[in-house]
Protein backbone atom coordinates (compact mmCIF):
# COMPACT_ATOMS: atom_id res chain seq x y z
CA UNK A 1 1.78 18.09 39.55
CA UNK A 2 -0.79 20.58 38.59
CA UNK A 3 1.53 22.56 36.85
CA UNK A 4 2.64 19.31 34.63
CA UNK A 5 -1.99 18.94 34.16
CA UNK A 6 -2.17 22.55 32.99
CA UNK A 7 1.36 22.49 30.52
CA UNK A 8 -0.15 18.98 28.94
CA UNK A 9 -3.87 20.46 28.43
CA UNK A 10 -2.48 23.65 26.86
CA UNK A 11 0.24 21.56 24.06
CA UNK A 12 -1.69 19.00 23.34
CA UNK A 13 -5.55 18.30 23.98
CA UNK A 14 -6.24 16.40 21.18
CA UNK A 15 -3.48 14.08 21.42
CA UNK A 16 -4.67 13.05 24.32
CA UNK A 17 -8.10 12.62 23.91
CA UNK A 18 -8.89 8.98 24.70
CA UNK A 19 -7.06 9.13 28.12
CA UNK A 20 -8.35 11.82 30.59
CA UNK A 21 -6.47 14.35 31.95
CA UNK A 22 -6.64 13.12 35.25
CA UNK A 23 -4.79 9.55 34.00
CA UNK A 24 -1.98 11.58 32.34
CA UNK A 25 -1.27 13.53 35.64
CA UNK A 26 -0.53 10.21 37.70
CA UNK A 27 0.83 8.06 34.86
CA UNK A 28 3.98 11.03 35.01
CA UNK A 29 3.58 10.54 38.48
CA UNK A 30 3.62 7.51 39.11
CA UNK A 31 6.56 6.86 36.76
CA UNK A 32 8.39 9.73 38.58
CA UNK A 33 7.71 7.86 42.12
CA UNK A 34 8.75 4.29 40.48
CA UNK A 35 12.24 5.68 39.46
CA UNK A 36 13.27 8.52 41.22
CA UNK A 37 12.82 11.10 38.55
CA UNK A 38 10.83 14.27 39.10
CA UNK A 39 7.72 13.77 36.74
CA UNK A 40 7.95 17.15 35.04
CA UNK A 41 11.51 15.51 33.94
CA UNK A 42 9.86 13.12 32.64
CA UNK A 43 7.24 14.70 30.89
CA UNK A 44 9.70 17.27 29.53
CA UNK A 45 11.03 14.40 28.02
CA UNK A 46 8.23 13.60 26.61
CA UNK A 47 7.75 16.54 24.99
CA UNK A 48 10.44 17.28 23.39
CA UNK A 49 10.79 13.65 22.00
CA UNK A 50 7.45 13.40 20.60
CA UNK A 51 5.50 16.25 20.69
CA UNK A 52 3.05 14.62 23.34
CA UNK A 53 2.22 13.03 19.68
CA UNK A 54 1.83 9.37 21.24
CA UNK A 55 1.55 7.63 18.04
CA UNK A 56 4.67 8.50 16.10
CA UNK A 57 7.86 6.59 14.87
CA UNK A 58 10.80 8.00 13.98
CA UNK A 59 12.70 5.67 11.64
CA UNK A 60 16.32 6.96 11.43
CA UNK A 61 17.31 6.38 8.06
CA UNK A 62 21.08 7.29 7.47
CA UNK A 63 21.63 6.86 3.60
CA UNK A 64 19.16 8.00 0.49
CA UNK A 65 19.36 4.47 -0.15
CA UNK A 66 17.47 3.59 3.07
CA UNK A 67 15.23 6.41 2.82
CA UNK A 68 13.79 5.77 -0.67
CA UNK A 69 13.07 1.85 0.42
CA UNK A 70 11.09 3.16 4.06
CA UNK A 71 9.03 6.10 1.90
CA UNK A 72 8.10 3.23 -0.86
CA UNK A 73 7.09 0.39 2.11
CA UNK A 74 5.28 3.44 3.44
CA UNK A 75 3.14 5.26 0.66
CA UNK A 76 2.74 1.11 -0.64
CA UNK A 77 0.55 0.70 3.08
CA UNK A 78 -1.03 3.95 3.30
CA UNK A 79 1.14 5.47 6.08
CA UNK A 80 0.70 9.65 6.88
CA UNK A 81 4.52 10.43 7.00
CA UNK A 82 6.99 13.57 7.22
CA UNK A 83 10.17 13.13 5.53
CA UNK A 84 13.28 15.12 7.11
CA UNK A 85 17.15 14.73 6.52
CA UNK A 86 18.13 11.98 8.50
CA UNK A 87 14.65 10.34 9.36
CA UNK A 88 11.59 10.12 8.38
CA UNK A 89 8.85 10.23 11.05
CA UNK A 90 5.49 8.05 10.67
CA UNK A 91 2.39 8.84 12.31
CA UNK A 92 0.63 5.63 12.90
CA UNK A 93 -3.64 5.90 12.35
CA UNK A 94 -5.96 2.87 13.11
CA UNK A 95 -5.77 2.12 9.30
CA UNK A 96 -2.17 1.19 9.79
CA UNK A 97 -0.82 -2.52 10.57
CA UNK A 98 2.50 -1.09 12.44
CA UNK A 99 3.89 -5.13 13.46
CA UNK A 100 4.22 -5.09 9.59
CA UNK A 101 6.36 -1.81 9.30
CA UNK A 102 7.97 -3.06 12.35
CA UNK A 103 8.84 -6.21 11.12
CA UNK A 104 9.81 -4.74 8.07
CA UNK A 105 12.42 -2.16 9.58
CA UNK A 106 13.57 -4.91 11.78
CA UNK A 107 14.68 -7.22 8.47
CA UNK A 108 16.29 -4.28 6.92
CA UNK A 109 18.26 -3.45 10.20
CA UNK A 110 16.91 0.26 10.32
CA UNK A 111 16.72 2.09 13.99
CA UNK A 112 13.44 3.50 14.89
CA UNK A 113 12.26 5.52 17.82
CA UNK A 114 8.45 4.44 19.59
CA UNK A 115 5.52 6.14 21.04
CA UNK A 116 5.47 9.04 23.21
CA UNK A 117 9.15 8.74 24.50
CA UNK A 118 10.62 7.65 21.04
CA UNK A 119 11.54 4.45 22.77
CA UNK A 120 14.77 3.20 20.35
CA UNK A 121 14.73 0.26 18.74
CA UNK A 122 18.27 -0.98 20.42
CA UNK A 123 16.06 -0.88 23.48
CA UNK A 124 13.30 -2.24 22.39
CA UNK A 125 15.12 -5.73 21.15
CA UNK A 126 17.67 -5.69 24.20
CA UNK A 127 14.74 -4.97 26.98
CA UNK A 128 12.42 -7.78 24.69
CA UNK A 129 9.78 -5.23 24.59
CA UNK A 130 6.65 -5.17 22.01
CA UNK A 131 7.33 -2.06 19.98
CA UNK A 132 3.23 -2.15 18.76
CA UNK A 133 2.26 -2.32 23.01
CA UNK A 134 4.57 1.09 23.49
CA UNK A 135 3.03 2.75 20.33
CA UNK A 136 -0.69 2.37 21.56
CA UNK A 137 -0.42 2.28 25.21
CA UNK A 138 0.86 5.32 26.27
CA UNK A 139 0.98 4.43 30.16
CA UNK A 140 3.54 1.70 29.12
CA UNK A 141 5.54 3.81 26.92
CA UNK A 142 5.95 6.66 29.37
CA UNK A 143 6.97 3.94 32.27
CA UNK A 144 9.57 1.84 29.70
CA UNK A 145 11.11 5.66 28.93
CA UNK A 146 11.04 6.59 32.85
CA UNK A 147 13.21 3.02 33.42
CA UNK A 148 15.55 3.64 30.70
CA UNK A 149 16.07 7.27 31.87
CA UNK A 150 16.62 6.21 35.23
CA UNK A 151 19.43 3.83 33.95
CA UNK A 152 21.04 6.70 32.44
CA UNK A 153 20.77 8.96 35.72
CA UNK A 154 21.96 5.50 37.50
CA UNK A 155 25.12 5.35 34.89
CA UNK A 156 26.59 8.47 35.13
CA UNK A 157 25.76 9.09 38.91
CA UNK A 158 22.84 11.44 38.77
CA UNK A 159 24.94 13.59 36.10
CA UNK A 160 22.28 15.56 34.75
CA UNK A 161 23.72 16.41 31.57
CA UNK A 162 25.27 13.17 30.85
CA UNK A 163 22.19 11.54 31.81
CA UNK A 164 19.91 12.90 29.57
CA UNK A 165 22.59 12.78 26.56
CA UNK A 166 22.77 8.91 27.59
CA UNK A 167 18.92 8.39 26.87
CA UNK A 168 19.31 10.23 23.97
CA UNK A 169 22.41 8.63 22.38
CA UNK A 170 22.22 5.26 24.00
CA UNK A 171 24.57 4.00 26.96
CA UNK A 172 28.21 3.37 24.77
CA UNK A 173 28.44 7.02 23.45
CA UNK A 174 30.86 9.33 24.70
CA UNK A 175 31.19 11.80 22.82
CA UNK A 176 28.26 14.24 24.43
CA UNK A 177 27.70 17.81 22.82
CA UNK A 178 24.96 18.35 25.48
CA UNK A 179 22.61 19.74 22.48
CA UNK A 180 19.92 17.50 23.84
CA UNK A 181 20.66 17.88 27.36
CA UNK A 182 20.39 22.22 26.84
CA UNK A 183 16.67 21.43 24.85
CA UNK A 184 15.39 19.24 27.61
CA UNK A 185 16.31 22.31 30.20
CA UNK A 186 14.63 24.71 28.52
CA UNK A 187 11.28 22.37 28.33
CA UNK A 188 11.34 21.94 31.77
CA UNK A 189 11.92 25.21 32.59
CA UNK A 190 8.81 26.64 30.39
CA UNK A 191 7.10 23.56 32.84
CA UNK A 192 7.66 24.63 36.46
CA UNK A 193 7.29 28.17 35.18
């Protein structure tokens, strides 16, 4: 556990500022202890999802089309964004009014990944969560991804690689190239190093 205190401190201080160090430590843990899943999993997870930035979305837009509509809605509402090929990815200040962009994404049908564990928007409408709750409360966010990545581990019989691929890619997806599996690994091991 100290190990997962000191890798945390050393990424990303900042990001973390309004919740001690102390909280992070036994949020992973307790997640870990709630579902089975070593913590440092889960905070590799974490990482490599997010950047331990807690207040990102990832809006996954999949034509130009799509694109140019999300990058009007957000320069229109004053949103601090990164555009990249397939996605563009929003980071969310306390200017922002995100149950607007959320709504707004939800009308036009366009997937979007949540908080610290880019919690997908398939998940967030079939598990009825609030996707504004898992972009500021970062407790909640790491606990919703800790459940969904134990019902990965829990669908493919504790097959690591398929497991992680699964929370990735979503649950009807077989068609695995383990790219996201191999990244997660390498996280973790740069953890309990």
């Amino acid at each position: 556990m100290k190990k997962i205190l000191i890798f945390l401190i050393i990424l990303n201080k900042i990001v973390f500022s309004a919740i001690s160090d102390d909280k992070i430590n036994y949020v992973f843990g307790r997640a870990g202890d709630r579902y089975n899943i070593d913590p440092k999993v889960i905070a590799a997870v974490a990482y490599y999802e997010s950047g331990l930035y807690p207040n990102v979305v990832s809006i996954l837009t999949k034509t130009k089309y799509k694109k140019n509509i999300v990058v009007k809605f957000l320069k229109r509402h004053g949103y601090k964004f990164k555009p990249h090929k397939r996605r563009v990815v929003v980071y969310v200040s306390k200017n922002n009014y995100p149950a607007q962009m959320f709504n707004f994404l939800n009308k036009l049908r366009i997937g979007y990944d949540v908080g610290l564990m880019q919690i997908n928007s398939f998940n967030i409408k079939s598990m009825k969560l609030n996707p504004v709750a898992l972009l500021y409360n970062v407790p909640y966010n790491i606990e919703v991804g800790a459940k969904i990545l134990r019902s990965c581990f829990d669908r493919f019989s504790d097959d690591t690689a398929n497991a992680f691929e699964c929370y990735n890619k979503g649950y009807n997806i077989n068609n695995y190239n383990y790219k996201y599996y191999s990244s997660i690994i390498k996280v973790y091991m740069r953890i309990i190093k």
